[in-house]
PDB file of N, CA and C in Angstrom:
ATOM      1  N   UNK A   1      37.478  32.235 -12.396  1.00  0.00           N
ATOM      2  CA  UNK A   1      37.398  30.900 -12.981  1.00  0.00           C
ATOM      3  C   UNK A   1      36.062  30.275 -12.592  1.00  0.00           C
ATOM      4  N   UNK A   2      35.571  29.477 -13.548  1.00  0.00           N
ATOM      5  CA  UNK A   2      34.102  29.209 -13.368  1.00  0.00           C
ATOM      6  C   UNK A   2      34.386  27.823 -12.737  1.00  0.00           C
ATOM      7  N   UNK A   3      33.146  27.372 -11.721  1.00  0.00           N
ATOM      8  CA  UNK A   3      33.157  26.142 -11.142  1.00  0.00           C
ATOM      9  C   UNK A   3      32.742  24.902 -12.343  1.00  0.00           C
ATOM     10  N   UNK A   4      33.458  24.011 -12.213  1.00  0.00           N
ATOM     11  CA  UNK A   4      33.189  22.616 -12.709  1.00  0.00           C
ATOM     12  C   UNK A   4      31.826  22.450 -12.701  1.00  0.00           C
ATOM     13  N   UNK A   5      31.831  22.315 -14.324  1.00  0.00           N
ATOM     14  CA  UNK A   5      29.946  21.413 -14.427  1.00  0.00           C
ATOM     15  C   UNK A   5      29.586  20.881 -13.362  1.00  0.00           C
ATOM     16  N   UNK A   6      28.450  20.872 -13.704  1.00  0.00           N
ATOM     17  CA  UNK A   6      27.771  19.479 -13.001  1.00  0.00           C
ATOM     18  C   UNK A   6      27.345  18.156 -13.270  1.00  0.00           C
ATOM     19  N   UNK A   7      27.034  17.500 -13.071  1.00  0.00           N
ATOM     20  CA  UNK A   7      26.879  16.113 -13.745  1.00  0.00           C
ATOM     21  C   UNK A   7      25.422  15.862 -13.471  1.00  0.00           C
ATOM     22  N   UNK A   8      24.950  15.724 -15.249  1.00  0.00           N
ATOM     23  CA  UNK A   8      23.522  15.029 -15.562  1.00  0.00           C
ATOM     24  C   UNK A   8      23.361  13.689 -15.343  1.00  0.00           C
ATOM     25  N   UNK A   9      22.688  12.953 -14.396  1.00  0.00           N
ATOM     26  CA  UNK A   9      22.568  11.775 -14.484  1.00  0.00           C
ATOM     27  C   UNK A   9      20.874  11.989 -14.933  1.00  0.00           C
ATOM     28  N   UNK A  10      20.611  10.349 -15.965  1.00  0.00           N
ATOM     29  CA  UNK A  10      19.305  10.630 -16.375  1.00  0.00           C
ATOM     30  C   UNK A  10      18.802   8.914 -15.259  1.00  0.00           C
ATOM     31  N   UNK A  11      17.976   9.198 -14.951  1.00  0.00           N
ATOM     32  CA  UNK A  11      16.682   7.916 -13.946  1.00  0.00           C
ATOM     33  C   UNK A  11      16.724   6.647 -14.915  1.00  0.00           C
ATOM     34  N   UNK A  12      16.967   5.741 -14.255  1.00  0.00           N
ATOM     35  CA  UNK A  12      16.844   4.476 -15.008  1.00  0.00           C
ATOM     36  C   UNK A  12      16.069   3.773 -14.256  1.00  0.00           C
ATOM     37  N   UNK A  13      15.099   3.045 -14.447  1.00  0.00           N
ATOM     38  CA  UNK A  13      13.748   2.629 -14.356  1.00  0.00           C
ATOM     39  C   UNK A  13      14.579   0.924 -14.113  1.00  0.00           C
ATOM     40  N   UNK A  14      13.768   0.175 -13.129  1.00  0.00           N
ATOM     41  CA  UNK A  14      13.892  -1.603 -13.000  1.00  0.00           C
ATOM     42  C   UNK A  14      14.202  -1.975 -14.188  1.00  0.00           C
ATOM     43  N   UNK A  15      13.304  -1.783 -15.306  1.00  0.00           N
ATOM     44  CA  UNK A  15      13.431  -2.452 -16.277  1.00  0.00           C
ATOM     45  C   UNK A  15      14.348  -1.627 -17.268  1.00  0.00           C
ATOM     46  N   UNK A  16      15.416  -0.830 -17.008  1.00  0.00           N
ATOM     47  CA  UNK A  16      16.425  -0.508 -17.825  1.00  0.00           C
ATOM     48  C   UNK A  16      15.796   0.955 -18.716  1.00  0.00           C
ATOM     49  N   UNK A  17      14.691   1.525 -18.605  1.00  0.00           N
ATOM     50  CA  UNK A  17      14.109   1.875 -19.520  1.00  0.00           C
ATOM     51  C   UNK A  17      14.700   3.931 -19.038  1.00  0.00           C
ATOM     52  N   UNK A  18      14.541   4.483 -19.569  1.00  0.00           N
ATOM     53  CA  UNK A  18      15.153   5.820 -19.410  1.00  0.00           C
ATOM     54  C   UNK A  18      13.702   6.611 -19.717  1.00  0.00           C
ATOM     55  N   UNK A  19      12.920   6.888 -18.851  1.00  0.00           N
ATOM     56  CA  UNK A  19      11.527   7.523 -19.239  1.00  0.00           C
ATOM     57  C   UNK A  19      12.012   9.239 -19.940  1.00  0.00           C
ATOM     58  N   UNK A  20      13.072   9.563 -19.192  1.00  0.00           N
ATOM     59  CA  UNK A  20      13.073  10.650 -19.876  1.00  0.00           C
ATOM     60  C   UNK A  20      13.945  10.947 -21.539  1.00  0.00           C
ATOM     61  N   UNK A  21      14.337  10.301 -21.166  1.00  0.00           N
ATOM     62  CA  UNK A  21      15.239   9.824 -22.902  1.00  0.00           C
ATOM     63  C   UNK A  21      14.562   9.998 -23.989  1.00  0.00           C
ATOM     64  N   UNK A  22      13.327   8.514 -23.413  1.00  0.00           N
ATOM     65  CA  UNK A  22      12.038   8.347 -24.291  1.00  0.00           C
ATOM     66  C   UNK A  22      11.122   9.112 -24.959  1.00  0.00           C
ATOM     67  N   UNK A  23      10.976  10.362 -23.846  1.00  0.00           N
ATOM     68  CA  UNK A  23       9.736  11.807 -24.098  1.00  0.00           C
ATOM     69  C   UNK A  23      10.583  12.619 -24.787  1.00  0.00           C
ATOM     70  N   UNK A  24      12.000  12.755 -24.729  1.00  0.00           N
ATOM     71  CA  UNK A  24      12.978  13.759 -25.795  1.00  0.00           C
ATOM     72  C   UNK A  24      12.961  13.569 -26.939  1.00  0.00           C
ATOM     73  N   UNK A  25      13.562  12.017 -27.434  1.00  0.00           N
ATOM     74  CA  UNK A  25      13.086  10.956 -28.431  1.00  0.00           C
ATOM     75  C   UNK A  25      11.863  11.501 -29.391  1.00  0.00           C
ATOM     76  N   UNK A  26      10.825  11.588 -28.172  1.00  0.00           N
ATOM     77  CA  UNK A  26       9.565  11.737 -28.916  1.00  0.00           C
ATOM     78  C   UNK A  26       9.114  12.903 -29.454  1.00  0.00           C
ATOM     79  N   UNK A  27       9.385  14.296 -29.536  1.00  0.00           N
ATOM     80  CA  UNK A  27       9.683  15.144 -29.569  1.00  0.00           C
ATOM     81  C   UNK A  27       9.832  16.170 -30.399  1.00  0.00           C
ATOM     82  N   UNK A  28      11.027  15.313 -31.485  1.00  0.00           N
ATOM     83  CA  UNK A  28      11.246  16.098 -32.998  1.00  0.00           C
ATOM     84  C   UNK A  28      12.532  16.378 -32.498  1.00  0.00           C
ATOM     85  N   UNK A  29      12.885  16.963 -33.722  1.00  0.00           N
ATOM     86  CA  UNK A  29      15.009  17.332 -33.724  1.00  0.00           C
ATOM     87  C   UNK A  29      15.292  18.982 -32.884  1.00  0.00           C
ATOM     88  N   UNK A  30      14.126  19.508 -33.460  1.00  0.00           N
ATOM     89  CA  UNK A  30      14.556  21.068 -32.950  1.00  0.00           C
ATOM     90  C   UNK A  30      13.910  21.042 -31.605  1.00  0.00           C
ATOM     91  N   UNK A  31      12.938  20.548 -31.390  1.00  0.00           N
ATOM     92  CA  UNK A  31      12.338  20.729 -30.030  1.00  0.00           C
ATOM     93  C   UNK A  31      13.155  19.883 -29.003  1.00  0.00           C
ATOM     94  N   UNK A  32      13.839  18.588 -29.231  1.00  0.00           N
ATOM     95  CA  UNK A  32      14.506  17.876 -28.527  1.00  0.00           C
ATOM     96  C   UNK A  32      15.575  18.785 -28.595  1.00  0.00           C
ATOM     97  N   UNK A  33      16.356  19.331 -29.440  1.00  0.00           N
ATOM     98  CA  UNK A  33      17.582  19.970 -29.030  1.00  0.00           C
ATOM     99  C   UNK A  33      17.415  21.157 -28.100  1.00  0.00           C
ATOM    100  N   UNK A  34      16.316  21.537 -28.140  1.00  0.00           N
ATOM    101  CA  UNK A  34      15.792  22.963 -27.309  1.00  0.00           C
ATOM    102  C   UNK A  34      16.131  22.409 -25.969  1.00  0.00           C
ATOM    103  N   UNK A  35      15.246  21.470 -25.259  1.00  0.00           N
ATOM    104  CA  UNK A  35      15.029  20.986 -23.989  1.00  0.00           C
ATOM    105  C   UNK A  35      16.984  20.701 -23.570  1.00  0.00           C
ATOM    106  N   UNK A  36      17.468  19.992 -24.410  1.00  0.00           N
ATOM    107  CA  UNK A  36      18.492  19.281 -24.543  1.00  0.00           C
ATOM    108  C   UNK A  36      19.860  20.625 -24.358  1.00  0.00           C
ATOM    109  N   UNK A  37      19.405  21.698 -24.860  1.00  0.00           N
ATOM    110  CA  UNK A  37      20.029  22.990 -24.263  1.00  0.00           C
ATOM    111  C   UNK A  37      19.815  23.612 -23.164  1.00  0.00           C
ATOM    112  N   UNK A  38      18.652  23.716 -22.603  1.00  0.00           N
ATOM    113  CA  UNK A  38      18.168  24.024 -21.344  1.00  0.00           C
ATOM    114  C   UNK A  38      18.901  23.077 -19.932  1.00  0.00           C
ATOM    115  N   UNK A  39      18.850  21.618 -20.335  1.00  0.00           N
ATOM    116  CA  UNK A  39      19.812  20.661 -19.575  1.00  0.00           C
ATOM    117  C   UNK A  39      21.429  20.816 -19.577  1.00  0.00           C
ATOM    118  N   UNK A  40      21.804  21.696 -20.636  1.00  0.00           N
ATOM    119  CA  UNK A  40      23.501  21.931 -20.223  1.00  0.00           C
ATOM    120  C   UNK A  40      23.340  23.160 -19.985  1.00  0.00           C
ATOM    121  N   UNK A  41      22.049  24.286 -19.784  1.00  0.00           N
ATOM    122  CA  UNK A  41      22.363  25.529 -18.646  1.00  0.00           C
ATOM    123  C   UNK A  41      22.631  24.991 -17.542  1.00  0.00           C
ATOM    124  N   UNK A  42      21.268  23.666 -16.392  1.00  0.00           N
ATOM    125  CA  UNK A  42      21.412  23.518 -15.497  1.00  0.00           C
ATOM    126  C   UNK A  42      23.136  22.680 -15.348  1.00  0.00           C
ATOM    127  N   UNK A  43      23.370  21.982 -16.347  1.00  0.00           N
ATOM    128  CA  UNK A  43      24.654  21.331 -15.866  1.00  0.00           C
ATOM    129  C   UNK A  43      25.945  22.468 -15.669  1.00  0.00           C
ATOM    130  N   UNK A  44      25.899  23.783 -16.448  1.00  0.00           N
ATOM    131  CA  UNK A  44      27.068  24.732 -16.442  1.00  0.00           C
ATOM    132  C   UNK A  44      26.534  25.690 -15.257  1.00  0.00           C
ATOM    133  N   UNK A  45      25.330  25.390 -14.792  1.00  0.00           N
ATOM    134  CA  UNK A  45      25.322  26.882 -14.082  1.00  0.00           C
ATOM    135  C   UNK A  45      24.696  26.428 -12.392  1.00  0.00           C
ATOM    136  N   UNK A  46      24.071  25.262 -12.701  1.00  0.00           N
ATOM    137  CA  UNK A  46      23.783  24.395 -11.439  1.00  0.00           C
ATOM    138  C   UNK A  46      22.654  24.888 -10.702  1.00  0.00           C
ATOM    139  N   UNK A  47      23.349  25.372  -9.084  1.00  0.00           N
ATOM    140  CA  UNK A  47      21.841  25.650  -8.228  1.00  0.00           C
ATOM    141  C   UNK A  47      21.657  27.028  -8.392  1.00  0.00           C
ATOM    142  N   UNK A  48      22.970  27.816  -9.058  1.00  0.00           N
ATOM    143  CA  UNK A  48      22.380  29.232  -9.583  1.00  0.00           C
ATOM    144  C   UNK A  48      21.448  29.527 -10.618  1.00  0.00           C
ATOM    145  N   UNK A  49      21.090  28.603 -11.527  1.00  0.00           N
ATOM    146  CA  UNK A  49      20.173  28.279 -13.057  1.00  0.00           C
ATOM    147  C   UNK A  49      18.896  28.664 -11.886  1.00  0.00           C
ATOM    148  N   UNK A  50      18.426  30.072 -12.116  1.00  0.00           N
ATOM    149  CA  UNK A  50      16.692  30.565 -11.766  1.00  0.00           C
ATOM    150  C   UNK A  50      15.960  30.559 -12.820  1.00  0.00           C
ATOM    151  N   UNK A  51      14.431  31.267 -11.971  1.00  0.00           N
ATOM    152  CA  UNK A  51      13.606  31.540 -13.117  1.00  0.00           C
ATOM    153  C   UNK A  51      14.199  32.103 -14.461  1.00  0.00           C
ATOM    154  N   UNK A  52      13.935  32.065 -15.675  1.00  0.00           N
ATOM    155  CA  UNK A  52      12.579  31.428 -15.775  1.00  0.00           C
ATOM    156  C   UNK A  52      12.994  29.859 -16.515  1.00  0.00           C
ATOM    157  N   UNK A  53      14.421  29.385 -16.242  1.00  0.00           N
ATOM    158  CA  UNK A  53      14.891  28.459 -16.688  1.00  0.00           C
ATOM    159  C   UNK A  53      14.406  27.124 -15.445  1.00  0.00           C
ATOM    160  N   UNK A  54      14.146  27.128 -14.070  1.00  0.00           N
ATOM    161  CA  UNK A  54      13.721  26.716 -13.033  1.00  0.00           C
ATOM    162  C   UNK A  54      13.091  26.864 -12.021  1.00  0.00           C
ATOM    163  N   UNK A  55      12.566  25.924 -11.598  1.00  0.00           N
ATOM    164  CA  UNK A  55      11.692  26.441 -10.443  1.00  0.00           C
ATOM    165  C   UNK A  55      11.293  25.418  -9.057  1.00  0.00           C
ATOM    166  N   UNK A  56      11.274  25.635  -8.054  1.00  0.00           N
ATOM    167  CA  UNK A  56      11.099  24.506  -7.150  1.00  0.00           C
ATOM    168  C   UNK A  56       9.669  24.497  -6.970  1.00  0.00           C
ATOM    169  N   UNK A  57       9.361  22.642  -6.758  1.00  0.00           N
ATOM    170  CA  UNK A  57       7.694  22.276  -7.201  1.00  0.00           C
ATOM    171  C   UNK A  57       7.416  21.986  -5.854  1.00  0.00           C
ATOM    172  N   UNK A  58       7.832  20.898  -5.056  1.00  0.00           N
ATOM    173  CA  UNK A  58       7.853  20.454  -3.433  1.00  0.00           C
ATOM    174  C   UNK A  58       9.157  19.618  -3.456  1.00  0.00           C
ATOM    175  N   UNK A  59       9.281  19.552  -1.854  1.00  0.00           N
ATOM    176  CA  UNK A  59      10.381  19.143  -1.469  1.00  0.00           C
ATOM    177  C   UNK A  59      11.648  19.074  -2.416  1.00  0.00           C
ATOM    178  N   UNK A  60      12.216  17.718  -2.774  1.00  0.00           N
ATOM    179  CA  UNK A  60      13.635  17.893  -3.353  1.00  0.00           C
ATOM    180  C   UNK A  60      13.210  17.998  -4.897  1.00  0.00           C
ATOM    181  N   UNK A  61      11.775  18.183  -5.259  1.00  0.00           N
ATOM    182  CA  UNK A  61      11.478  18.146  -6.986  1.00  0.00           C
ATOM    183  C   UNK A  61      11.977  19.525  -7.279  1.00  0.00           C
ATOM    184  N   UNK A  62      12.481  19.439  -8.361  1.00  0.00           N
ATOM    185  CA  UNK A  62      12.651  20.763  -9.011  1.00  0.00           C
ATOM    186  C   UNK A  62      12.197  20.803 -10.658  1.00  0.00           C
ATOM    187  N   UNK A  63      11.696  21.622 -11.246  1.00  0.00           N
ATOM    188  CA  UNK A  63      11.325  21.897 -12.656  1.00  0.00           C
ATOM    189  C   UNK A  63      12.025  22.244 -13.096  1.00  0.00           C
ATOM    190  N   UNK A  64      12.553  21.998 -14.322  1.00  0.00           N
ATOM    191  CA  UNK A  64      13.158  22.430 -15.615  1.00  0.00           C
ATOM    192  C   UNK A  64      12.751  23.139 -16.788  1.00  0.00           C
ATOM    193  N   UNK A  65      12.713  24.187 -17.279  1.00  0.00           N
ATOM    194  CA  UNK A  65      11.531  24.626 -18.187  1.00  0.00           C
ATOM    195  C   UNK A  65      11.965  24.990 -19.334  1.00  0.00           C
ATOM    196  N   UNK A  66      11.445  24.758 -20.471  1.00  0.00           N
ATOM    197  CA  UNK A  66      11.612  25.324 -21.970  1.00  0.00           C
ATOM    198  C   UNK A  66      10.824  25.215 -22.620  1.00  0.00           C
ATOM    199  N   UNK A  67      10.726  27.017 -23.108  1.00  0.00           N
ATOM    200  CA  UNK A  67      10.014  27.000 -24.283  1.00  0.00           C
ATOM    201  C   UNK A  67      10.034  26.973 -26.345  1.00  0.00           C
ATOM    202  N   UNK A  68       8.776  26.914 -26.431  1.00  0.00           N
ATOM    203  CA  UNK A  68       9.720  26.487 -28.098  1.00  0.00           C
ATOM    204  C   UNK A  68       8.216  26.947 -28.302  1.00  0.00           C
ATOM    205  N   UNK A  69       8.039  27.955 -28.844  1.00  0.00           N
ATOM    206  CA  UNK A  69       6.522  28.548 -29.437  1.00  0.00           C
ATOM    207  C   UNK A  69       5.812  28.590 -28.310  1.00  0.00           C
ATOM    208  N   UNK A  70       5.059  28.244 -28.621  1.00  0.00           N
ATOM    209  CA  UNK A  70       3.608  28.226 -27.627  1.00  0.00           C
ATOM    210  C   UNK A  70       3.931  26.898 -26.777  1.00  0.00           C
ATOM    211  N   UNK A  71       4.585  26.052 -27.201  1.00  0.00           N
ATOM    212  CA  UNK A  71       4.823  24.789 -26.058  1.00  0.00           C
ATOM    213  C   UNK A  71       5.653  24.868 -25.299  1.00  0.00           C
ATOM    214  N   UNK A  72       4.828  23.959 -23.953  1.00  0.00           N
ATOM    215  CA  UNK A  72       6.079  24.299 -22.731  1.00  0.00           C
ATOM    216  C   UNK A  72       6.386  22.973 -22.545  1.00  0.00           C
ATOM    217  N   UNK A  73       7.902  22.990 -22.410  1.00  0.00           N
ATOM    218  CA  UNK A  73       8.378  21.440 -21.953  1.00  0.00           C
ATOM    219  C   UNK A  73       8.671  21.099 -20.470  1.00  0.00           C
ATOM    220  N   UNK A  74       8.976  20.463 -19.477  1.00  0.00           N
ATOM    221  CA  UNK A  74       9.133  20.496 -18.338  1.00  0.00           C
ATOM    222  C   UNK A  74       9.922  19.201 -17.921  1.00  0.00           C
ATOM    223  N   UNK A  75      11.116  19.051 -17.723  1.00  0.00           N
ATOM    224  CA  UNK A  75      11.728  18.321 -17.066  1.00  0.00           C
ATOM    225  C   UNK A  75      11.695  18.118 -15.441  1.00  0.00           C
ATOM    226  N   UNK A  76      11.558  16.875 -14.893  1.00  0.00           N
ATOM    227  CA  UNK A  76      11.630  17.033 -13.394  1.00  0.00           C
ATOM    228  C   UNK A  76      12.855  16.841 -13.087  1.00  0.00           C
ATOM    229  N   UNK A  77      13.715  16.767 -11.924  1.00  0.00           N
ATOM    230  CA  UNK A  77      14.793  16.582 -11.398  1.00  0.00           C
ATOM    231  C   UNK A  77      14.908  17.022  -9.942  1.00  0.00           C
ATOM    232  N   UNK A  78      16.462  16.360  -9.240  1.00  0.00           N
ATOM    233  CA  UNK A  78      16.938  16.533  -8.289  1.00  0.00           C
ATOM    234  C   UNK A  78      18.144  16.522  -8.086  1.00  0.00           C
ATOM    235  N   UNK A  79      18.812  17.471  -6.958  1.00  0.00           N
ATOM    236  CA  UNK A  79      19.915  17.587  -6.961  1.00  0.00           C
ATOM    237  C   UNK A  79      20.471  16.510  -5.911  1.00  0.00           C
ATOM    238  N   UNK A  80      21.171  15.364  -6.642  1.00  0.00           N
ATOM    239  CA  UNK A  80      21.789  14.501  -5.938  1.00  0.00           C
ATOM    240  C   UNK A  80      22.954  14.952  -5.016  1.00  0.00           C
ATOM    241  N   UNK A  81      23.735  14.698  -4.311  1.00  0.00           N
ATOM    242  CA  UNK A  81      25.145  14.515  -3.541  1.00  0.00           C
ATOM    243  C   UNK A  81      26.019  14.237  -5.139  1.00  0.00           C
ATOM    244  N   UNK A  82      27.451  15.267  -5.056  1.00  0.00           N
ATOM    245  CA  UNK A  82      28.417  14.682  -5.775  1.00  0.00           C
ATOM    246  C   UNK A  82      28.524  16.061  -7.246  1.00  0.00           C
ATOM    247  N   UNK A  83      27.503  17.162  -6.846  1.00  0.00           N
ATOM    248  CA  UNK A  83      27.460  17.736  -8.064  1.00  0.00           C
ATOM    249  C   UNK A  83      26.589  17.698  -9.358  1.00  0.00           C
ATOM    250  N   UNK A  84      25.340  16.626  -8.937  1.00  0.00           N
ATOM    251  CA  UNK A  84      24.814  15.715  -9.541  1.00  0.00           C
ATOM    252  C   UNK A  84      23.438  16.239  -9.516  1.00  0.00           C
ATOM    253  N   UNK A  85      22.595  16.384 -10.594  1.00  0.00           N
ATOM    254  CA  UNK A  85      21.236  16.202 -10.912  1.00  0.00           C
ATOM    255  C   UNK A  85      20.647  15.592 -11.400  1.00  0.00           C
ATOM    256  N   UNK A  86      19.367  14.518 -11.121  1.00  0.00           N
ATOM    257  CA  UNK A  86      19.162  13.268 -12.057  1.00  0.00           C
ATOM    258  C   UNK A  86      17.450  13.554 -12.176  1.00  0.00           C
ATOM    259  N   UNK A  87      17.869  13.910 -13.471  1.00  0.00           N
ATOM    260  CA  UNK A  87      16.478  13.705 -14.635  1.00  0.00           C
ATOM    261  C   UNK A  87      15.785  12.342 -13.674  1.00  0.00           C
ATOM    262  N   UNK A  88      14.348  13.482 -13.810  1.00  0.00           N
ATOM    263  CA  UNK A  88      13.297  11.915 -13.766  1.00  0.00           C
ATOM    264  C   UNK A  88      12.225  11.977 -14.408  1.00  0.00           C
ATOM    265  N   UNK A  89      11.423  13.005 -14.842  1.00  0.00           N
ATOM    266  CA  UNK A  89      10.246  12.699 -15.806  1.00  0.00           C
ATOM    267  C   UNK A  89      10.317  13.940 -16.704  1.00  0.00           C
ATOM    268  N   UNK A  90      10.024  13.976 -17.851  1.00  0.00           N
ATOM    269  CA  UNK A  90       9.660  14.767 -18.934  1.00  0.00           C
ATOM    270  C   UNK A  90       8.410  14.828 -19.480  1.00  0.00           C
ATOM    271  N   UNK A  91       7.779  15.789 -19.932  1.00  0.00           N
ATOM    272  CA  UNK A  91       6.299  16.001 -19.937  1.00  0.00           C
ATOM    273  C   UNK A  91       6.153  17.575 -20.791  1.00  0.00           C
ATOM    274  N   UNK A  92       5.224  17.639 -21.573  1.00  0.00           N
ATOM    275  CA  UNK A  92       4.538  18.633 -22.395  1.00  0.00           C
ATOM    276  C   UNK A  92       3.647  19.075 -21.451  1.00  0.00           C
ATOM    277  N   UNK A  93       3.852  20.266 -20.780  1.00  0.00           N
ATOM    278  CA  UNK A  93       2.699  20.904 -19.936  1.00  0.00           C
ATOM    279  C   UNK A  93       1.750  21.637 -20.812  1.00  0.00           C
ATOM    280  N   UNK A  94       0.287  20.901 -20.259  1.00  0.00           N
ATOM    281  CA  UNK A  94      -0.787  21.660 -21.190  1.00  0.00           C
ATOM    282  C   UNK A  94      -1.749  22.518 -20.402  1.00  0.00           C
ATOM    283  N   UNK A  95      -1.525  22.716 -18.980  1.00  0.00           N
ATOM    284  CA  UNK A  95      -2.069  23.398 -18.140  1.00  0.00           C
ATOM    285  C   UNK A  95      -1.027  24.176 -17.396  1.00  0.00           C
ATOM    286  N   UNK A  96      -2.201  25.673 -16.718  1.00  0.00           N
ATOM    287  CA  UNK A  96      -1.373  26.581 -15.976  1.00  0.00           C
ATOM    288  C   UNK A  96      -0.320  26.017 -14.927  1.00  0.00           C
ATOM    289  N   UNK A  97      -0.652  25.032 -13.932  1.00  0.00           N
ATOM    290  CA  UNK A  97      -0.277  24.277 -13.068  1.00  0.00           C
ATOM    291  C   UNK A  97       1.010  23.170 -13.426  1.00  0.00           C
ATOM    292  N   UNK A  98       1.692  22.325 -12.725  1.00  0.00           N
ATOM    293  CA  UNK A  98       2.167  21.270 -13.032  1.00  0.00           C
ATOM    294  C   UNK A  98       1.412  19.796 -12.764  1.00  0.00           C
ATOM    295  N   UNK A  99       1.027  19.255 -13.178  1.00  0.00           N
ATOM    296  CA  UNK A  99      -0.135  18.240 -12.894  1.00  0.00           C
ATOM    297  C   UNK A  99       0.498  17.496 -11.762  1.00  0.00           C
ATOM    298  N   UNK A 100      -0.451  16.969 -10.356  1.00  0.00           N
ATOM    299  CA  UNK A 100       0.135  16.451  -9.709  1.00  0.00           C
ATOM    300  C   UNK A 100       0.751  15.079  -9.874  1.00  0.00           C
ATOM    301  N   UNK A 101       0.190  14.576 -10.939  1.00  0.00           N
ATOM    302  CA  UNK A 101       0.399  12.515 -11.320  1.00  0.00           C
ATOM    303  C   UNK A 101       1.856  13.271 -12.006  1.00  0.00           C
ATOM    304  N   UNK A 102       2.195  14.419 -12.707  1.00  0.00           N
ATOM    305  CA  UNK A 102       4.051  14.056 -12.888  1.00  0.00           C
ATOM    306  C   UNK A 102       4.632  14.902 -11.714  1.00  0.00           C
ATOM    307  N   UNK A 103       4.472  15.159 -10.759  1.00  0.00           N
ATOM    308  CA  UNK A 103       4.924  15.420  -9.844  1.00  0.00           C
ATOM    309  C   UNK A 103       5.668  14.401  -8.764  1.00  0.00           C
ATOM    310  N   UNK A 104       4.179  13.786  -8.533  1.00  0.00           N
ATOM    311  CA  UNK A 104       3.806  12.279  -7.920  1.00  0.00           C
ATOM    312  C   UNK A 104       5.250  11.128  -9.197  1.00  0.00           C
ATOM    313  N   UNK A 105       4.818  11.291  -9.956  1.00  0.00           N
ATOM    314  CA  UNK A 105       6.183  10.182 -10.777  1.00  0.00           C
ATOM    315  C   UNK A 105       7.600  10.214 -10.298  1.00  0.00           C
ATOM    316  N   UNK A 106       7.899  11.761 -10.449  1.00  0.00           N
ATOM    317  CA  UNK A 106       9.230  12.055 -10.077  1.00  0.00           C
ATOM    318  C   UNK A 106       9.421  12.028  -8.822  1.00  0.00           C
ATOM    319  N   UNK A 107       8.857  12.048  -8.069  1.00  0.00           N
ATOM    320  CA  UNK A 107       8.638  11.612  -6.441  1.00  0.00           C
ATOM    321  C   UNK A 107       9.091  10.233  -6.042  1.00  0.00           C
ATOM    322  N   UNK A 108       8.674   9.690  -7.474  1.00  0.00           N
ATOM    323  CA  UNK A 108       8.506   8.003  -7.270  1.00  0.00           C
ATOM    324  C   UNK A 108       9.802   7.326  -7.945  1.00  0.00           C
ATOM    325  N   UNK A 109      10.151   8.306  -9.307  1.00  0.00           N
ATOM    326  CA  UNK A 109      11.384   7.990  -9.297  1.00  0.00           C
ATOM    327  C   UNK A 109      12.860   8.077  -8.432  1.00  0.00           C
ATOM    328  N   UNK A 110      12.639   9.611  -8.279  1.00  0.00           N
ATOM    329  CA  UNK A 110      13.766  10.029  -7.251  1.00  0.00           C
ATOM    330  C   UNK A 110      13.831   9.017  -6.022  1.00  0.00           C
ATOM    331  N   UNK A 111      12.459   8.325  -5.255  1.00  0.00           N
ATOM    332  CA  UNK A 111      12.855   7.228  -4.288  1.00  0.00           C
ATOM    333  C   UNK A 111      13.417   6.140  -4.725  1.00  0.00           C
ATOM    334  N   UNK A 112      13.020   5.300  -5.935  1.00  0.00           N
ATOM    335  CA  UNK A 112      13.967   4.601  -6.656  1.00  0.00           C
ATOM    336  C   UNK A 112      15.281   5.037  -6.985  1.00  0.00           C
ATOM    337  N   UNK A 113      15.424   5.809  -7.577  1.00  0.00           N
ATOM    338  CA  UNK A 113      16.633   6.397  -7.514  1.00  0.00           C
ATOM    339  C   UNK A 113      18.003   6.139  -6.451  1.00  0.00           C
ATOM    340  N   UNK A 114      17.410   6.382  -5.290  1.00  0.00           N
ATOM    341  CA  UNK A 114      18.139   6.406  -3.671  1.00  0.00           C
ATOM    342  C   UNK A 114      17.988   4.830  -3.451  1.00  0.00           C
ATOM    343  N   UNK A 115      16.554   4.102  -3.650  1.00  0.00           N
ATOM    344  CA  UNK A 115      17.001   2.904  -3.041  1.00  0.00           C
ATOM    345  C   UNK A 115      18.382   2.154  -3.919  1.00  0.00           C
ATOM    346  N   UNK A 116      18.487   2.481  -4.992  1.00  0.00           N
ATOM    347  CA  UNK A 116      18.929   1.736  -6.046  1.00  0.00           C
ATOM    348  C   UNK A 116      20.441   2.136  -5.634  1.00  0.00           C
ATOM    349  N   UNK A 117      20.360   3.045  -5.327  1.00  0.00           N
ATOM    350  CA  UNK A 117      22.262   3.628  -4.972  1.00  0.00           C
ATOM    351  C   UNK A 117      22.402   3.098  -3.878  1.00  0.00           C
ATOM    352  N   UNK A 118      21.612   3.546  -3.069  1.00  0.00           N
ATOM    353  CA  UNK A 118      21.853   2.873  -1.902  1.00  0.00           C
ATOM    354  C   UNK A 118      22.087   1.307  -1.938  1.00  0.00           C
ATOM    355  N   UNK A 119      21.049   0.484  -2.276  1.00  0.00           N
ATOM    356  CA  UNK A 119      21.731  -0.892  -1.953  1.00  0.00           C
ATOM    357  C   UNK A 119      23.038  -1.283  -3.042  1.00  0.00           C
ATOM    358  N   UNK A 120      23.521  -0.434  -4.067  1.00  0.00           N
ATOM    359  CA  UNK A 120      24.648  -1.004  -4.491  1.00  0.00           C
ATOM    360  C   UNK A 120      26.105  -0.324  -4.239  1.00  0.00           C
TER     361      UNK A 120
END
């Protein structure tokens, strides 16, 4: 018997805003559904989902990856307490590397993230 999903939580920003929602949104229908499939591997398969579907960047960041032609998409995330992974930045990688400014974001979200649970 297979273990219970996991639960996608997506980053919600001070001002209500869902940055990663937004970059899916932006996207197109087939390419958003691509990424949007890659997010219910990690939710059915969790911290077992490896290469070349994931990859760890530093500390608690982890990458999400899909491809669709020649474009690579890249979700950031972390694995919360509770079963839980919460989306924090989405991004079209146009270099070999992961750029450090969306690295640095999801860094910045994921601490929001915690303060925000935490004080409620």
């Amino acid at each position: 018997m297979a273990n219970a999903p996991w639960h996608i939580e997506i980053y919600k920003d001070t001002q209500g805003r869902q940055p990663v929602v937004e970059w899916l949104e932006s996207l197109g229908v087939k390419h958003e559904a691509r990424v949007r499939q890659t997010i219910g591997l990690l939710a059915t398969f969790g911290l077992t989902l490896a290469e070349p579907y994931c990859r760890h960047l530093r500390g608690k960041i982890w990458e999400l990856r899909t491809s669709v032609g020649r474009l690579e998409y890249r979700v950031l995330y972390f694995a919360a307490t509770g079963r839980t992974f919460v989306l924090l930045h989405g991004f079209t990688k146009a270099t070999k590397k992961t750029p450090y400014r969306a690295i640095a974001i999801a860094e910045a979200s994921a601490a929001d993230w915690e303060a925000n649970r935490n004080a409620g």
